[in-house]
Protein backbone atom coordinates (compact mmCIF):
# COMPACT_ATOMS: atom_id res chain seq x y z
CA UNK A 1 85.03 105.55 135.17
CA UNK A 2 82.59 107.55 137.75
CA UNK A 3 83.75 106.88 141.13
CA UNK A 4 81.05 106.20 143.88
CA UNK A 5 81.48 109.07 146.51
CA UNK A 6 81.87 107.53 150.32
CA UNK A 7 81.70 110.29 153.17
CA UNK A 8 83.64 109.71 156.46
CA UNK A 9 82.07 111.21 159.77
CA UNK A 10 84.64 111.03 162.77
CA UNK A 11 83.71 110.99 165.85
CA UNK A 12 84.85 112.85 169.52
CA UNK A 13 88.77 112.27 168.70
CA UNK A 14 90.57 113.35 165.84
CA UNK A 15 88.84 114.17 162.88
CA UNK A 16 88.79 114.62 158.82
CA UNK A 17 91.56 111.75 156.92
CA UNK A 18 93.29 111.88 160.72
CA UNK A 19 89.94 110.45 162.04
CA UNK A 20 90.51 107.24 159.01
CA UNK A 21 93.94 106.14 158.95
CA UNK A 22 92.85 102.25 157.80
CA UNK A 23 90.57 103.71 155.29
CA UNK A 24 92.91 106.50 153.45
CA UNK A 25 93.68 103.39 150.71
CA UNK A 26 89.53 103.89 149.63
CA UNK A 27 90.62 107.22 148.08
CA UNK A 28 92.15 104.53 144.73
CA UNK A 29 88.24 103.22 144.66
CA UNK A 30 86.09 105.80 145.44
CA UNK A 31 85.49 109.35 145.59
CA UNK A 32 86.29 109.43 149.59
CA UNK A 33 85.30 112.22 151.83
CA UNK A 34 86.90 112.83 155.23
CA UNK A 35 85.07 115.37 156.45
CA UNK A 36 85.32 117.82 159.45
CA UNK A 37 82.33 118.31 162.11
CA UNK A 38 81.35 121.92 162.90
CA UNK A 39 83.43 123.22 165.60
CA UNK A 40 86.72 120.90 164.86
CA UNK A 41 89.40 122.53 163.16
CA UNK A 42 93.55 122.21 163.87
CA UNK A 43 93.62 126.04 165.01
CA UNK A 44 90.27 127.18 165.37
CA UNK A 45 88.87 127.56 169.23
CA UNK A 46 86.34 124.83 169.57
CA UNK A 47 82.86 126.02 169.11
CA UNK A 48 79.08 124.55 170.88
CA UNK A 49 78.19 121.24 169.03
CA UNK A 50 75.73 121.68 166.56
CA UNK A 51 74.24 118.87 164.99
CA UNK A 52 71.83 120.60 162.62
CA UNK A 53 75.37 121.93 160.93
CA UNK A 54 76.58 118.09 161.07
CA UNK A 55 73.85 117.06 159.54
CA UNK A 56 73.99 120.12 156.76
CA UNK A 57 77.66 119.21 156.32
CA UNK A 58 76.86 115.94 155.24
CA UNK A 59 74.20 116.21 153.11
CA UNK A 60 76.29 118.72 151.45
CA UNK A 61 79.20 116.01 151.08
CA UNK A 62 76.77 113.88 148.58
CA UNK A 63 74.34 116.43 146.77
CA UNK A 64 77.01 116.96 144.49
CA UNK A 65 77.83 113.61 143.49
CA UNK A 66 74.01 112.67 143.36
CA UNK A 67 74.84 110.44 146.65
CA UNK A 68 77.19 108.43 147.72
CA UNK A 69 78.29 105.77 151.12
CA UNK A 70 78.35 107.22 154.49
CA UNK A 71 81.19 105.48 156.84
CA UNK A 72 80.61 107.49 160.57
CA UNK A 73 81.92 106.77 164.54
CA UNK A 74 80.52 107.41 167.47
CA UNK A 75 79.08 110.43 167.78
CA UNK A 76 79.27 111.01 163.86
CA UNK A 77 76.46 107.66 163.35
CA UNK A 78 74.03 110.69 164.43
CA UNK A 79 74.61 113.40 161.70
CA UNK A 80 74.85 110.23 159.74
CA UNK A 81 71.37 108.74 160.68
CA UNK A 82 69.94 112.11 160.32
CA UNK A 83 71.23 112.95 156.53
CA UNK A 84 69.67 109.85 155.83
CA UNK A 85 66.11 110.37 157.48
CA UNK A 86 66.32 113.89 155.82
CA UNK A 87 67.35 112.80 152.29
CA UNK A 88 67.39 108.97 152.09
CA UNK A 89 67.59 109.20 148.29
CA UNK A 90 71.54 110.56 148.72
CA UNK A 91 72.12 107.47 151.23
CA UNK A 92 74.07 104.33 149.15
CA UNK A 93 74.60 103.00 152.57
CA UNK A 94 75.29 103.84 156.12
CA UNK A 95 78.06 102.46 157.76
CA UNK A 96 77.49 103.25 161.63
CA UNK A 97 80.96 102.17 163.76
CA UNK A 98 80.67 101.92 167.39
CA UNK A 99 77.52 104.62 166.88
CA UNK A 100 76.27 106.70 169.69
CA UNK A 101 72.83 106.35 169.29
CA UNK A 102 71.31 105.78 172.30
CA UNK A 103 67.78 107.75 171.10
CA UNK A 104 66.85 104.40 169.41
CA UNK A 105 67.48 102.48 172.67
CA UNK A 106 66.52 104.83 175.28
CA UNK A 107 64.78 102.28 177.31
CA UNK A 108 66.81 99.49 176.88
CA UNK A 109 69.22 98.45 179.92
CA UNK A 110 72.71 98.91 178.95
CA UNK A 111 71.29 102.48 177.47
CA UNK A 112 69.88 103.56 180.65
CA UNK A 113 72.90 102.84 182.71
CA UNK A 114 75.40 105.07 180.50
CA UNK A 115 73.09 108.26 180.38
CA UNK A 116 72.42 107.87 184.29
CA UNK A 117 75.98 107.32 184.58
CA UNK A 118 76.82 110.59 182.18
CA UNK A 119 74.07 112.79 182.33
CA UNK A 120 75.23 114.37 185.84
CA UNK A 121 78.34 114.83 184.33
CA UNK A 122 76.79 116.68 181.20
CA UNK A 123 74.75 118.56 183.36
CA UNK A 124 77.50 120.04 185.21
CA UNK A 125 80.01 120.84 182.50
CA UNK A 126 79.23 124.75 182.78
CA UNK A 127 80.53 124.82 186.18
CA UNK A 128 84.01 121.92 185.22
CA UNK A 129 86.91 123.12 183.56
CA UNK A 130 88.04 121.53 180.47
CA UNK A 131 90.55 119.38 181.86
CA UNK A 132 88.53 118.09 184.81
CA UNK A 133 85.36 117.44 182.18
CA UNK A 134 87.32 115.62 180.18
CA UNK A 135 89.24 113.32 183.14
CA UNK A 136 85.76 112.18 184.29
CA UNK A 137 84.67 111.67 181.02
CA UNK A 138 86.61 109.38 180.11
CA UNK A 139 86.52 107.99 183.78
CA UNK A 140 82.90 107.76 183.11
CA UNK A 141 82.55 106.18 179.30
CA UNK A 142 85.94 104.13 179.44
CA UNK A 143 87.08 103.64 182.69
CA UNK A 144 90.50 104.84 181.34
CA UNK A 145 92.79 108.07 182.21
CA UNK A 146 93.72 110.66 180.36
CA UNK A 147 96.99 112.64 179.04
CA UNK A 148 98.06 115.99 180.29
CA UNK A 149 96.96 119.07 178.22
CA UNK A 150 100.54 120.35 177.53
CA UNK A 151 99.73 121.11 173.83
CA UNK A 152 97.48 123.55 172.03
CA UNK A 153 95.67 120.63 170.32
CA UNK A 154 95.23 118.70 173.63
CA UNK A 155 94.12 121.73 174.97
CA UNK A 156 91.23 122.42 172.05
CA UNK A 157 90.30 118.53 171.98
CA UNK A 158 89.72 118.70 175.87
CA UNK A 159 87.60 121.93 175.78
CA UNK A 160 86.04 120.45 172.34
CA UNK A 161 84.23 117.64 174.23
CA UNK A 162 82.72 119.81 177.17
CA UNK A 163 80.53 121.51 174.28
CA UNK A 164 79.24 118.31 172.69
CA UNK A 165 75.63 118.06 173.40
CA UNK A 166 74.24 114.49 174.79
CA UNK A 167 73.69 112.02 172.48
CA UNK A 168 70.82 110.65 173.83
CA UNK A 169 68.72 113.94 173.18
CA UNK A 170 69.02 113.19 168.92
CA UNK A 171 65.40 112.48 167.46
CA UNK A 172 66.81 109.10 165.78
CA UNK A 173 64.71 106.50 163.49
CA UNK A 174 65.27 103.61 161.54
CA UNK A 175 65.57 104.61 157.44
CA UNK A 176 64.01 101.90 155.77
CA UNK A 177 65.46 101.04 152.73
CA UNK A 178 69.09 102.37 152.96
CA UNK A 179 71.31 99.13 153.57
CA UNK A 180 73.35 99.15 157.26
CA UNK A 181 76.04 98.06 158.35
CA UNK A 182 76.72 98.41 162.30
CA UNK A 183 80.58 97.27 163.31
CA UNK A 184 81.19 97.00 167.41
CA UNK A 185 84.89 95.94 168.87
CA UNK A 186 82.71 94.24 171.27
CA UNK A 187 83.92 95.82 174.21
CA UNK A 188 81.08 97.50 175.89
CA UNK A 189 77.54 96.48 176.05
CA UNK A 190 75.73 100.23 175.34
CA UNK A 191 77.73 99.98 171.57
CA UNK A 192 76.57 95.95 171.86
CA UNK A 193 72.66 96.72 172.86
CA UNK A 194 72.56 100.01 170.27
CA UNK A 195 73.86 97.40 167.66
CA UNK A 196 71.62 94.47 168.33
CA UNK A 197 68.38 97.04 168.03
CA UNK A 198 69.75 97.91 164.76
CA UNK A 199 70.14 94.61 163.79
CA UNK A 200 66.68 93.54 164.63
CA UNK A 201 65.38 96.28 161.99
CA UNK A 202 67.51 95.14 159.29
CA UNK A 203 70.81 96.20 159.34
CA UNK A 204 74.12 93.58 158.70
CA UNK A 205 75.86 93.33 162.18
CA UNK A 206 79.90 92.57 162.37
CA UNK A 207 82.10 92.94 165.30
CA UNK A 208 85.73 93.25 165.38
CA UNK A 209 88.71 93.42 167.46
CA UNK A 210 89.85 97.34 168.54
CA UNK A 211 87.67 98.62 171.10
CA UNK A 212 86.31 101.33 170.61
CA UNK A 213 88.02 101.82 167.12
CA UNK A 214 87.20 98.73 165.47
CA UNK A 215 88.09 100.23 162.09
CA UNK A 216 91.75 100.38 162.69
CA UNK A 217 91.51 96.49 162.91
CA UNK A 218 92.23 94.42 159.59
CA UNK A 219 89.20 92.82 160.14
CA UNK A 220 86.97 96.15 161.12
CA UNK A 221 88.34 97.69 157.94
CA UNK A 222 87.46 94.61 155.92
CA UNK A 223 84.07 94.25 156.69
CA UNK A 224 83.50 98.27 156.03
CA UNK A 225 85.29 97.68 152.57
CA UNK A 226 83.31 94.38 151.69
CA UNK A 227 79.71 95.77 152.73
CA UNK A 228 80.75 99.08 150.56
CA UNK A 229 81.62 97.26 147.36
CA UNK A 230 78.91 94.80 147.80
CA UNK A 231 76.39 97.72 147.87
CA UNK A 232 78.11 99.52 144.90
CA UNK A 233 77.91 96.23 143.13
CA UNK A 234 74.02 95.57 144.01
CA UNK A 235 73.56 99.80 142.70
CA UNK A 236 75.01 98.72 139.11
CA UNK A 237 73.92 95.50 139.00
CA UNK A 238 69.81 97.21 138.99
CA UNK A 239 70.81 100.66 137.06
CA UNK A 240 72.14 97.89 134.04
């Protein structure tokens, strides 16, 4: 039996199957994906974000299966979004967790806040080093601390996230007709107000426990799983 392909797009963290530890189990089901993002790679110096080669990386992902489910965090929901306004015809589904999309709610509150909070911060990471960037980053966007950078890897993921690009600079729209599912941990009102707008133009809305990694839940994991399979089911159920 043909296995329905669904591609994973990690976010800022770790990345490929690392990026999906609740999810590896799919791989029985479906034809899973866990893809890489340009410029991550285990030895490889990080590289300049580019989201053109996110979104090419994708698309890539499902033209040889004729399509397939997309399943993407944080800063991943963009060269999600994008495959799908470029070729909504490979789209199953779009599955946006904890999605940094703030293009689609640019002047909505919570939105405004976080990129006055971070853009200074973005602006300035040509004159930061990497390990300074990233402590006010995460200062900034999670009001947490960060780890030393006493390993190669911590070293690469720190210098990794001063060359993302903004998020809020993405030219974002709503793809009608591809079903949505946005999952929150409820945590922090940006990922709350982004979710509610995409909600209010059709998409199914679930939160679940886990911060800012809802998918690690049991229930975060569920939901992606149910709305997946309930999809697949709907895509037989009108090719029979």
């Amino acid at each position: 039996m043909h296995k329905q392909r669904v591609v994973f797009v990690h976010g800022l963290g770790s990345f490929g199957a690392a990026a999906w530890p609740k999810q590896h189990g799919m791989a029985l089901a479906y034809d899973a994906l866990f893809l890489r993002r340009h410029g991550f790679d285990a030895v490889a110096e990080p590289t300049e974000s580019n989201v053109a080669a996110d979104v090419a990386i994708v698309i890539n992902a499902l033209i040889d299966s004729g399509g397939g489910h997309i399943v993407a965090h944080e800063q991943g929901a963009i060269s999600a979004m994008l495959a799908a306004i470029e070729h909504p015809d490979l789209v199953h589904s779009l599955t946006l967790v904890e999605p940094a999309c703030l293009s689609l709610t640019a002047e909505l509150p919570a939105t405004g806040s976080h990129r006055a909070l971070m853009e200074p911060l973005f602006d300035a990471r040509t004159q930061l080093n990497d390990a300074d960037y990233q402590r006010e980053y995460f200062r900034r966007a999670f009001s947490a601390e960060t780890g030393g950078l006493d390993t190669a890897e911590a070293r690469r993921s720190a210098r990794r996230l001063r060359l993302q690009a903004p998020p809020w600079e993405a030219p974002l729209q709503i793809v009608p007709g591809v079903p949505t599912l946005v999952l929150t941990g409820g945590w922090e009102p940006l990922y709350e107000e982004i979710a509610g707008y995409l909600q209010e133009t059709g998409a199914l809305r679930r939160v679940a426990a886990g911060g800012h990694r809802p998918q690690d839940s049991v229930d975060g994991d569920q939901a992606i799983r149910s709305f997946i399979a309930d999809v697949g089911r709907a895509r037989s159920a009108q090719a029979s």
